[in-house]
Protein backbone atom coordinates (compact mmCIF):
# COMPACT_ATOMS: atom_id res chain seq x y z
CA UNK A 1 20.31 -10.73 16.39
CA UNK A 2 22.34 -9.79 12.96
CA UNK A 3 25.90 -11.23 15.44
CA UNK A 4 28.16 -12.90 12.84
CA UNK A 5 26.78 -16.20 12.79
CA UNK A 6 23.83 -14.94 11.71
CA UNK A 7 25.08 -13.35 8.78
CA UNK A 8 27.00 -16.39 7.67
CA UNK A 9 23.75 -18.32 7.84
CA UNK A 10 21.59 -15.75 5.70
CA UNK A 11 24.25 -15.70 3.33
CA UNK A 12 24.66 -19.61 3.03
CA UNK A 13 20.63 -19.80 3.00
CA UNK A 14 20.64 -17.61 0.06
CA UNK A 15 23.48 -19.69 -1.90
CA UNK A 16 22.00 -22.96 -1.21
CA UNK A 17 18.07 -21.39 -2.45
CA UNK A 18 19.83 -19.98 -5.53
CA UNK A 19 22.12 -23.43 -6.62
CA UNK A 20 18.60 -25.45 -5.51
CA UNK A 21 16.05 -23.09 -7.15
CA UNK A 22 18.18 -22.51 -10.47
CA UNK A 23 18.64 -26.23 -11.03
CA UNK A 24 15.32 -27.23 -10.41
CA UNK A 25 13.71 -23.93 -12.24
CA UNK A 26 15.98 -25.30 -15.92
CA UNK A 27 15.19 -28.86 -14.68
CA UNK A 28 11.78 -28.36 -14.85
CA UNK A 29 11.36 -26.12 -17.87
CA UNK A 30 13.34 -28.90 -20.12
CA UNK A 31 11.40 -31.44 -18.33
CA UNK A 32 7.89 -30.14 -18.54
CA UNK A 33 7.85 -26.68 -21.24
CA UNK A 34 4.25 -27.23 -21.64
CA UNK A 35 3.67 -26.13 -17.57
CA UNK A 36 5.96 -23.28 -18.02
CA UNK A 37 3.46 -21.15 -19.31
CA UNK A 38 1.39 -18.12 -17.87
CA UNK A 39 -1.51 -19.40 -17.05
CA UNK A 40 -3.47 -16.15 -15.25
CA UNK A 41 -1.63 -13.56 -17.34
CA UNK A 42 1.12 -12.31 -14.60
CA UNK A 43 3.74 -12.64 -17.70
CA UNK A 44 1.65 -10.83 -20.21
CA UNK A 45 1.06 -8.21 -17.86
CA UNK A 46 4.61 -7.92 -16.68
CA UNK A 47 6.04 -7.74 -20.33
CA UNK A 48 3.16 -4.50 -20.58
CA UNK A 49 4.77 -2.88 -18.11
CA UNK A 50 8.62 -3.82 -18.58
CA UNK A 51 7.82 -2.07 -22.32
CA UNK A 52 5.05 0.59 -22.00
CA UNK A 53 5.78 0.73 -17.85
CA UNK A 54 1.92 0.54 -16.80
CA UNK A 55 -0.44 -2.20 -16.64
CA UNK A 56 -2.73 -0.99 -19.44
CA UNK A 57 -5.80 -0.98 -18.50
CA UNK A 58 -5.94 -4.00 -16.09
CA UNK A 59 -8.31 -4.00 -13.25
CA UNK A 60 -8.10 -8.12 -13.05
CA UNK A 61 -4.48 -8.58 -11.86
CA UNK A 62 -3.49 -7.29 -8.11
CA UNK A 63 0.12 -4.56 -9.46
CA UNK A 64 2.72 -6.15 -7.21
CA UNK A 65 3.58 -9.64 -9.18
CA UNK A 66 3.30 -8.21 -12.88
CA UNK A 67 5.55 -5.07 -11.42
CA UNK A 68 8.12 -7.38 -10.12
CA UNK A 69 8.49 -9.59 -13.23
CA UNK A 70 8.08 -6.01 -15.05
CA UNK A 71 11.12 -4.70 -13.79
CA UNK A 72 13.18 -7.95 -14.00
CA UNK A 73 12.53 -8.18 -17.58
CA UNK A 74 12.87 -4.01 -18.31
CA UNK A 75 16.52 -4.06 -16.01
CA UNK A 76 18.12 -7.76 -16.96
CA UNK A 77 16.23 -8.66 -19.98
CA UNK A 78 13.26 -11.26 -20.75
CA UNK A 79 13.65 -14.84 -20.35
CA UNK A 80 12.50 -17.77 -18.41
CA UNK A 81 16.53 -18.24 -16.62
CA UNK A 82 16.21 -14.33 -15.81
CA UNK A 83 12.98 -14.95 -14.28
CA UNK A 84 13.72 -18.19 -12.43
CA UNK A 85 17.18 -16.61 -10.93
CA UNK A 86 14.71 -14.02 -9.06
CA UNK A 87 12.08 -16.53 -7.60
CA UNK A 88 15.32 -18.63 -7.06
CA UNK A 89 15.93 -15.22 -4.35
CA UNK A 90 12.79 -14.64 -3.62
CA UNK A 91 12.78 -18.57 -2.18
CA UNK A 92 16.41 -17.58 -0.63
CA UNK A 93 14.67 -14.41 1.26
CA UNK A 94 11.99 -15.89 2.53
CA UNK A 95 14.09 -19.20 3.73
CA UNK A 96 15.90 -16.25 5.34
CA UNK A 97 12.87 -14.51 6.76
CA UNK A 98 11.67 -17.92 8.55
CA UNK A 99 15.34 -18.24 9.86
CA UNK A 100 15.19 -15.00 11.39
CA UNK A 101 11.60 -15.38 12.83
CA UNK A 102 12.52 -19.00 14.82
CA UNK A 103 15.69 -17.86 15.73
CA UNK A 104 13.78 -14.50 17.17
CA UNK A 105 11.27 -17.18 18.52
CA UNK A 106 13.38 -19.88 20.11
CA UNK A 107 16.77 -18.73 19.94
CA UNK A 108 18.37 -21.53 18.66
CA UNK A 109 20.51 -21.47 15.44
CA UNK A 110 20.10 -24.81 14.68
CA UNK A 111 16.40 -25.39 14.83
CA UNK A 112 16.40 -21.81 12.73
CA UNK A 113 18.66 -23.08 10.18
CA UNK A 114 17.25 -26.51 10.03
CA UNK A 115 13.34 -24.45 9.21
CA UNK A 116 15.43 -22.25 6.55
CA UNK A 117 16.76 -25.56 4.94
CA UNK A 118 13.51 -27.01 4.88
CA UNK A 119 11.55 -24.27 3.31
CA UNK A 120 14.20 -24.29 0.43
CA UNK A 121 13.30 -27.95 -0.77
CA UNK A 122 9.75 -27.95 0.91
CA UNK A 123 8.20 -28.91 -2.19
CA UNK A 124 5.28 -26.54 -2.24
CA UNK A 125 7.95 -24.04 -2.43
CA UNK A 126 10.22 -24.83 -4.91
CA UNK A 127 7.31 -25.94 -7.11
CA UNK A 128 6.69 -22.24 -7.88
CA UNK A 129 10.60 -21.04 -9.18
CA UNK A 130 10.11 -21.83 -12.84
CA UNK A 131 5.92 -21.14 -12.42
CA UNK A 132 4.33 -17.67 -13.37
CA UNK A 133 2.17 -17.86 -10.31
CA UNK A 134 1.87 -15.09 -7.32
CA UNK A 135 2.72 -17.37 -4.60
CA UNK A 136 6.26 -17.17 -3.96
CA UNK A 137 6.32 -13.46 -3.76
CA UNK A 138 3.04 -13.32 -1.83
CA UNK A 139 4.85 -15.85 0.68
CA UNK A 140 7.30 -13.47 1.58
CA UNK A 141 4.86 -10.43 1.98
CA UNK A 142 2.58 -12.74 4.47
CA UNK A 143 5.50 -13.92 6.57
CA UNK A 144 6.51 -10.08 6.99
CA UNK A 145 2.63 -9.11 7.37
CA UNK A 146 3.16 -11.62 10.05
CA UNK A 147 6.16 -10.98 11.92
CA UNK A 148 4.66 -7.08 11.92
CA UNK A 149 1.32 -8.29 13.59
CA UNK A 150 3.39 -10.09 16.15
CA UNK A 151 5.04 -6.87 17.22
CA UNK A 152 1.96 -5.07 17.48
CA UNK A 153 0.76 -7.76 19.34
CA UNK A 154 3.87 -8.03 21.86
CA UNK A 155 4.30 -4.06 21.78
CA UNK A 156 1.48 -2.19 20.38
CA UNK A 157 3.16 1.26 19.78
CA UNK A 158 1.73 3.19 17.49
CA UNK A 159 4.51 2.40 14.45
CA UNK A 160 4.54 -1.03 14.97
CA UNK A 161 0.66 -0.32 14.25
CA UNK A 162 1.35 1.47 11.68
CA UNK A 163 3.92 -0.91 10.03
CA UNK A 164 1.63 -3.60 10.76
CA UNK A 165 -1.05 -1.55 8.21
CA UNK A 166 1.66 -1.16 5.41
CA UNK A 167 2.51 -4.43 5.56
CA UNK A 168 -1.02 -5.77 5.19
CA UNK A 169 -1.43 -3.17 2.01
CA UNK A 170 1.60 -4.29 0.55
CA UNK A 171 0.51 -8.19 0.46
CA UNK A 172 -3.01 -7.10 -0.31
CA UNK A 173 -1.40 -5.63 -3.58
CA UNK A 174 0.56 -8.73 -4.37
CA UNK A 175 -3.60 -10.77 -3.57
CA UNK A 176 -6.03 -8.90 -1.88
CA UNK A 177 -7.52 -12.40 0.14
CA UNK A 178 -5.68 -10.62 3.11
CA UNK A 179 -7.52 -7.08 3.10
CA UNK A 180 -9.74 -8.69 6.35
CA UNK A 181 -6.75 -9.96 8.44
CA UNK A 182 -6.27 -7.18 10.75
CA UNK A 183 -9.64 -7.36 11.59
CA UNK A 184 -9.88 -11.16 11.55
CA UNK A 185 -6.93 -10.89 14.10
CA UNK A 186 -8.32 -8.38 16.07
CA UNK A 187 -11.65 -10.30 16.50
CA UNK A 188 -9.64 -13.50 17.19
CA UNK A 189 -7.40 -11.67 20.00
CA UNK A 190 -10.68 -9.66 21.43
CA UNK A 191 -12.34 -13.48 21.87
CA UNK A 192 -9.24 -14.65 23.25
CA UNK A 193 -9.00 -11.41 25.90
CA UNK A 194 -12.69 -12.03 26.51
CA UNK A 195 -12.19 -15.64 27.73
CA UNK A 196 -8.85 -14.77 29.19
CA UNK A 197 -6.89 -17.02 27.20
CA UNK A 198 -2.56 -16.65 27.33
CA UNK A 199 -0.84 -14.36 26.22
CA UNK A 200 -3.67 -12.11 25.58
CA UNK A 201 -5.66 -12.23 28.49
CA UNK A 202 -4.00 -9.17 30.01
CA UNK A 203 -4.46 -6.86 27.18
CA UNK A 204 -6.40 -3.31 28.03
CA UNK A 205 -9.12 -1.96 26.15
CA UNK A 206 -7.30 0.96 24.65
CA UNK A 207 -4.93 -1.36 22.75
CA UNK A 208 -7.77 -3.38 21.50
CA UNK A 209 -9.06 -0.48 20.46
CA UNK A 210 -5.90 0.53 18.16
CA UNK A 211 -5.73 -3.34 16.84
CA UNK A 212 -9.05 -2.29 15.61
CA UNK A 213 -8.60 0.84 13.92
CA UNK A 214 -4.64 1.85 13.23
CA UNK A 215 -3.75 -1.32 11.02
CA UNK A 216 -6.82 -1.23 8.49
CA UNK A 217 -7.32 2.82 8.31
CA UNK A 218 -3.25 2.88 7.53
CA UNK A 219 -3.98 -0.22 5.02
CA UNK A 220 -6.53 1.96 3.42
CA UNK A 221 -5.03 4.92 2.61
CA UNK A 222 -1.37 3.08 1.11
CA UNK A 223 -3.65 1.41 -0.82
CA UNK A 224 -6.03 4.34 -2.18
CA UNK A 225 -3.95 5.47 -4.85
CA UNK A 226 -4.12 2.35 -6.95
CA UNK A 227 -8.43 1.86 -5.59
CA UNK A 228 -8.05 5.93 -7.24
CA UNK A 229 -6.32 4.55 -10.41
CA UNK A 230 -8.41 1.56 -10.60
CA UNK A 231 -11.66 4.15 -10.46
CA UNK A 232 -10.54 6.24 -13.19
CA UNK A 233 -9.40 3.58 -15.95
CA UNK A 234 -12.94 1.43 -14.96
CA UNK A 235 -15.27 3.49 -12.99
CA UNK A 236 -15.78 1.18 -10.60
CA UNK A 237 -15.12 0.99 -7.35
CA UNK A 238 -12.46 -1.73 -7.25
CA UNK A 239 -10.00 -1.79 -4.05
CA UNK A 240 -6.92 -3.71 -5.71
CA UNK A 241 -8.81 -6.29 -8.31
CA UNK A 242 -11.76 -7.34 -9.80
CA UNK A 243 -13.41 -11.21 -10.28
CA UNK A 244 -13.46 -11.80 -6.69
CA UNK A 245 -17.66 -12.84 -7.56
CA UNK A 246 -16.57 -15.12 -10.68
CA UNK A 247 -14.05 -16.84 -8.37
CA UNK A 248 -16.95 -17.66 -6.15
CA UNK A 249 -19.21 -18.84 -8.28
CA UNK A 250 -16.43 -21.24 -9.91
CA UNK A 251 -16.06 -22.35 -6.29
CA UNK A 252 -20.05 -23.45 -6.07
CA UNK A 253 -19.27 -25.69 -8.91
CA UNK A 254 -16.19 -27.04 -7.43
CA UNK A 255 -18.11 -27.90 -4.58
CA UNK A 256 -20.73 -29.02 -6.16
CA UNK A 257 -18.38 -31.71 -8.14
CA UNK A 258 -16.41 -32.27 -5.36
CA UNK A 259 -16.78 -33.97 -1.95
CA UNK A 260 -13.06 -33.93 0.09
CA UNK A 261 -11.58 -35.75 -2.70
CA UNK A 262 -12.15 -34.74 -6.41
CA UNK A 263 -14.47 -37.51 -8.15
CA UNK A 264 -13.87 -35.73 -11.57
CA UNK A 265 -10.37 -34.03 -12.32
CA UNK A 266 -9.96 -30.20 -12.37
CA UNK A 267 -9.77 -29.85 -16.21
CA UNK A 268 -13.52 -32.15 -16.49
CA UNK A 269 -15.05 -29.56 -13.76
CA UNK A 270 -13.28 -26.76 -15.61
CA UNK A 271 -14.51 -27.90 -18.64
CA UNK A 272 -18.10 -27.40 -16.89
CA UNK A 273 -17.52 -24.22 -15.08
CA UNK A 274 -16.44 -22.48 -18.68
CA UNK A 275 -19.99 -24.00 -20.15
CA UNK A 276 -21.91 -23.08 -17.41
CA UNK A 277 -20.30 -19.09 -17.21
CA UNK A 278 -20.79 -19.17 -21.17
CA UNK A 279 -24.27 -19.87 -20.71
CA UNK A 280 -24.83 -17.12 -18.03
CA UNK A 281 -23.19 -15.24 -20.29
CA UNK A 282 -25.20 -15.40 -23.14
CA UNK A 283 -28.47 -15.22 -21.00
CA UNK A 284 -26.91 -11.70 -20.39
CA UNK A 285 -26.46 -10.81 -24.61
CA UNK A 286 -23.02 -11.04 -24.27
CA UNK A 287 -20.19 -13.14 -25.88
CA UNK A 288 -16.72 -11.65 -24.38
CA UNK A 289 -17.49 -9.49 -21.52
CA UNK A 290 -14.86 -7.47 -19.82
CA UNK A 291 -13.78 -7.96 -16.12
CA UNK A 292 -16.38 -5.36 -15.19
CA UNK A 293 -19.13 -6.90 -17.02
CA UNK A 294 -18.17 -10.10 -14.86
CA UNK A 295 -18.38 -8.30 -12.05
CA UNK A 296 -22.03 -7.12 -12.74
CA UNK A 297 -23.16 -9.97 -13.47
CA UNK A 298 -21.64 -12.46 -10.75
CA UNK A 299 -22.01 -10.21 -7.86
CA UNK A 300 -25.85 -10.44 -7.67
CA UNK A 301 -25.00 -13.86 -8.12
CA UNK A 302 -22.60 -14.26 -5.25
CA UNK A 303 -25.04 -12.08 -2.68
CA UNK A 304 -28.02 -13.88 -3.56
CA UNK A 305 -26.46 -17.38 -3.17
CA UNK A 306 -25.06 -16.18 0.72
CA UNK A 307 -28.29 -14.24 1.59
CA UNK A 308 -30.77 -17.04 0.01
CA UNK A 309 -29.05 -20.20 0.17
CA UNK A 310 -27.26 -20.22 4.10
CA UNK A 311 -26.91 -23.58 4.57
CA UNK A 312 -25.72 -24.32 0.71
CA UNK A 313 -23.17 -21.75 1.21
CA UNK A 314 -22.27 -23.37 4.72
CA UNK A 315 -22.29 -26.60 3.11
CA UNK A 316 -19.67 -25.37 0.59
CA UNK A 317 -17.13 -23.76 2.92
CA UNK A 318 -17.14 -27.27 4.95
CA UNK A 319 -16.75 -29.09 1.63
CA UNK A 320 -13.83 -26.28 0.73
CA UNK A 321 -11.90 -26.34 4.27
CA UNK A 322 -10.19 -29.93 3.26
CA UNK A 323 -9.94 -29.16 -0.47
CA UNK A 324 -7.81 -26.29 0.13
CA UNK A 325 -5.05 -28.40 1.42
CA UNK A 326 -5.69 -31.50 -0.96
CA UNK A 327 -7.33 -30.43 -4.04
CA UNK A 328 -5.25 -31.33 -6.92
CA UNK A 329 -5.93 -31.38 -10.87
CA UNK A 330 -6.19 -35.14 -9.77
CA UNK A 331 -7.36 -37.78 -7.48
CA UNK A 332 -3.80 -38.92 -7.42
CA UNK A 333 -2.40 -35.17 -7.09
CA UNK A 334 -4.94 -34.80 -3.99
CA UNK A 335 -3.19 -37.67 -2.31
CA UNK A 336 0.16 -36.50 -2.46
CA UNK A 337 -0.68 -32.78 -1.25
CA UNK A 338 -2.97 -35.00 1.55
CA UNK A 339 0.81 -36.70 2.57
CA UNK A 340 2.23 -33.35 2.76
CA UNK A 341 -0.08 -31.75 4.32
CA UNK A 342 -1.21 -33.56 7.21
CA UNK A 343 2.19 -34.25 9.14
CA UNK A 344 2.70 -30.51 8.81
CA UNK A 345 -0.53 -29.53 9.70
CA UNK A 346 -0.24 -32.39 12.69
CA UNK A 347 3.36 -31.40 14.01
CA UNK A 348 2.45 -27.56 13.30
CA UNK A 349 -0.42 -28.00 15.97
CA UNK A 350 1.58 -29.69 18.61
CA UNK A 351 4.06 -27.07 18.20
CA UNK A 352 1.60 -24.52 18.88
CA UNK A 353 0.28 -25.93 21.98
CA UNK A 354 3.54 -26.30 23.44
CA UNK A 355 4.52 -22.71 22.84
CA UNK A 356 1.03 -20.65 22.33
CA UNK A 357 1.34 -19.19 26.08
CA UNK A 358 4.14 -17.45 25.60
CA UNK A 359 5.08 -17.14 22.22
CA UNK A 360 2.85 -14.41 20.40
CA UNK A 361 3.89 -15.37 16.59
CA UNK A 362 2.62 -18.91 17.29
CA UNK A 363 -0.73 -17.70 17.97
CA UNK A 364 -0.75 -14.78 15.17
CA UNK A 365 0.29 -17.95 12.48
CA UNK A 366 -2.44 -20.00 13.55
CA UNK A 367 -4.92 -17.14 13.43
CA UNK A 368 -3.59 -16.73 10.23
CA UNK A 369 -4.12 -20.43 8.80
CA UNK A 370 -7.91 -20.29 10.32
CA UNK A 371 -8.26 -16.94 8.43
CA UNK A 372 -6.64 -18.17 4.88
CA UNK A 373 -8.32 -21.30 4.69
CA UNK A 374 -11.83 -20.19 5.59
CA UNK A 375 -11.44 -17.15 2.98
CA UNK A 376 -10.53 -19.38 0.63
CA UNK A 377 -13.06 -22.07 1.64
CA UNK A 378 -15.56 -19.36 1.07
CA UNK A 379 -14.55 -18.54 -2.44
CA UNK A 380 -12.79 -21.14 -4.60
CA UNK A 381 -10.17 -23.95 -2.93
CA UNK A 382 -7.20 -25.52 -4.27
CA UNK A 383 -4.74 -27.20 -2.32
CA UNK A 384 -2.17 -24.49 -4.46
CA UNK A 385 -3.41 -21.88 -2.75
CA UNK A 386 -1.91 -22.76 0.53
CA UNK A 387 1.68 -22.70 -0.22
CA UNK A 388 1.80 -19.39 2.01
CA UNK A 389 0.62 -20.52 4.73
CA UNK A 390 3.25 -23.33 4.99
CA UNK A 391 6.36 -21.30 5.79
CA UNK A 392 5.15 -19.60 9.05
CA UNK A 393 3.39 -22.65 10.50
CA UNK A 394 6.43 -25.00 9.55
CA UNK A 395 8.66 -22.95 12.18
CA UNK A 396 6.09 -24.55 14.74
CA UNK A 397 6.32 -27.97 12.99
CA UNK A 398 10.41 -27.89 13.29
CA UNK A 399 10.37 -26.95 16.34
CA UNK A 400 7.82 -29.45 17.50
CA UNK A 401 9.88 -32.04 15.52
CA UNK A 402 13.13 -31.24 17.45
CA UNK A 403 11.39 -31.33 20.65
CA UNK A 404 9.97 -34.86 20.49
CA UNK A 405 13.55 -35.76 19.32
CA UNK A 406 15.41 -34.49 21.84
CA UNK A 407 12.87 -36.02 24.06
CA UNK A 408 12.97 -39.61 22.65
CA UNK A 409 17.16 -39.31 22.75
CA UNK A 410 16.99 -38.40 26.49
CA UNK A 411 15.09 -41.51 27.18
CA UNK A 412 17.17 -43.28 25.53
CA UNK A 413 20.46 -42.16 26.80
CA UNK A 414 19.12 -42.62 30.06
CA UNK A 415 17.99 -46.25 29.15
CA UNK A 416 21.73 -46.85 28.37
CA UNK A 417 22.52 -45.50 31.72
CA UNK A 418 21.03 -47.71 33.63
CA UNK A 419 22.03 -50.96 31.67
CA UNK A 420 26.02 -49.53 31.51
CA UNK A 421 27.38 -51.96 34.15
CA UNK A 422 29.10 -50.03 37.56
């Protein structure tokens, strides 16, 4: 695969993310300082450990963001140009990783190229250079959790299991949403074997058995030193981080605001979610509570609603499964995630159905999407949220795009054909 045109096109992927990302990273800072800021704490956290070189005493932030900035700032120096250079890569590597998968997956150069362009100036991507969110990072962890799944899917040897396991622990320590994919995928593949559905109709029993078991128990155990560390500085059992229950219950109220479009913005429901956690808080004596106290208080609050309320929590995940592609902080923010969303969504699908018998990454992406947004749909939704899942099922949406091209200019060369005089 790595032949010398290739290399060239990695290599001019990588300029073109760094020129595009850098100029719209400053762009953006002059343009808007006030949205430059941090809003979950990623660049407090990261400054902690570029200084001190630990995360305090942190259970609320997954390590792998805060590390990254961490060592940015601790090797180069901290400022917002240092930082936006290395999401600038970041958006350059995983252009590059979507290059590689297409051209793996249809072995074409220019369709790959084309998908590596696009997920440079896709603007879901590039929003997040000059932010201090997760997402771009996380991106490129989920399209190599991806690509791993695929080969244990096409090949199930034990590494590629195994592989397939660090990969999942490594993007469950950049946001631990993904800790249930292997076993989301496995159930998804074991349904598809059970109905005999292409390509995974043929699979035997002792494979399905590994998909089960390899991937997760190898997740586990990369990811038990920082559950360990997590234990000793809180006491709780915390796998990577805590708040997973107050994110739910901010995602009732969301819901509860909120049909597919929002009727109030995001800062008015905020604005009700803080008084109504404030309240719940003081019921409980308390005025700051820590992460853990958050914890013990929302998780009875979390079980009860799913065990108790069914059809309510049903209700919300249907109400959720739009919002996380079109939720914006307004009604006019929804709308233009709605325009970007649905022709990708759209081509994305037709793309799969045109290649899901044979091609094994097309199915494990749109396992993947059905996975992301219901986990999401089940906790709290915004449109945001789904800038990962964009790069894997845009290589299905190119592809799809260049197919119904090169379609439409056959017909029409052969239109010409037959009206060319003898």
């Amino acid at each position: 695969m790595f032949n010398k045109k290739t290399i060239i096109s990695i290599v001019v992927l990588i300029c073109v993310a760094l020129v595009v990302g850098n100029s719209f990273g400053r762009l953006f800072a002059k343009t808007f300082p006030n949205l430059t800021g941090d809003p979950d704490g990623f660049n407090k956290a990261a400054k902690q450990f570029a200084v001190h070189g630990d995360l305090g005493g942190s259970i609320r932030l997954a390590p792998a963001f805060p590390v990254f900035i961490g060592l940015i700032y601790r090797i180069f120096g901290e400022s917002h140009n240092n930082y936006v250079f290395f999401q600038s890569l970041l958006l350059g590597i995983l252009a590059c990783l979507v290059y590689l998968i297409s051209l793996e997956s249809f072995q074409s150069q220019e369709i790959a190229l084309l998908t590596g362009f696009i997920i440079i100036i896709f603007p879901i991507c590039l929003w997040y250079v000059p932010r201090h969110w997760v997402e771009l990072l996380f991106a490129n962890l989920v399209i190599l959790m991806l690509w791993s799944a695929s080969k244990v899917l096409a090949k199930g040897t034990i590494l590629n299991l195994l592989v397939f396991g660090i990969a999942t622990a490594l993007t469950s320590l950049c946001k631990s949403v993904v800790m249930l994919f292997p076993l989301f995928l496995a159930f998804s593949v074991l349904l598809m074997r059970v109905f005999r559905i292409k390509p995974f109709e043929k699979l035997d029993k002792g494979r399905m058995v590994r998909i089960f078991l390899i991937p997760t128990a190898a997740m586990i155990v990369v990811l038990s030193p920082w559950t360990i560390r997590n234990y000793n500085v809180s006491g709780k059992f915390v796998p990577v981080s805590s708040n997973a229950s107050v994110e739910f219950f901010r995602g009732n109220v969301m819901a509860e605001n909120n049909s597919f479009l929002p009727q109030n913005t995001i800062s008015e429901i905020w604005g009700e979610i803080m008084d109504r956690e404030q309240e719940i808080f003081r019921e409980h004596g308390l005025e700051n509570p820590s992460p853990i106290e958050r914890e013990e208080i929302f998780n009875p609050i979390m079980k009860d609603f799913i065990l108790k309320s069914p059809f309510k929590f049903a209700l919300k995940i249907v109400k959720q499964i739009p919002a996380f592609w079109i939720n914006g902080e307004t009604t006019s923010k929804s709308l233009v995630f709605l325009a970007m969303a649905l022709p990708t969504l759209l081509l994305s699908i037709i793309g799969y159905i045109l290649t899901r018998k044979e091609l094994i990454f097309a199915n494990v992406a749109m396992i993947f999407l059905a996975y992301f947004n219901l986990i999401y749909a089940a906790v709290l939704a915004f449109a945001r949220y789904s800038m990962p899942v964009y790069p894997p099922i845009l290589i299905l949406a190119v592809y799809a795009v260049f197919l119904i091209c090169s379609k439409r200019n056959r017909t029409i060369y052969k239109k010409r054909a037959v009206k060319t005089p003898a």
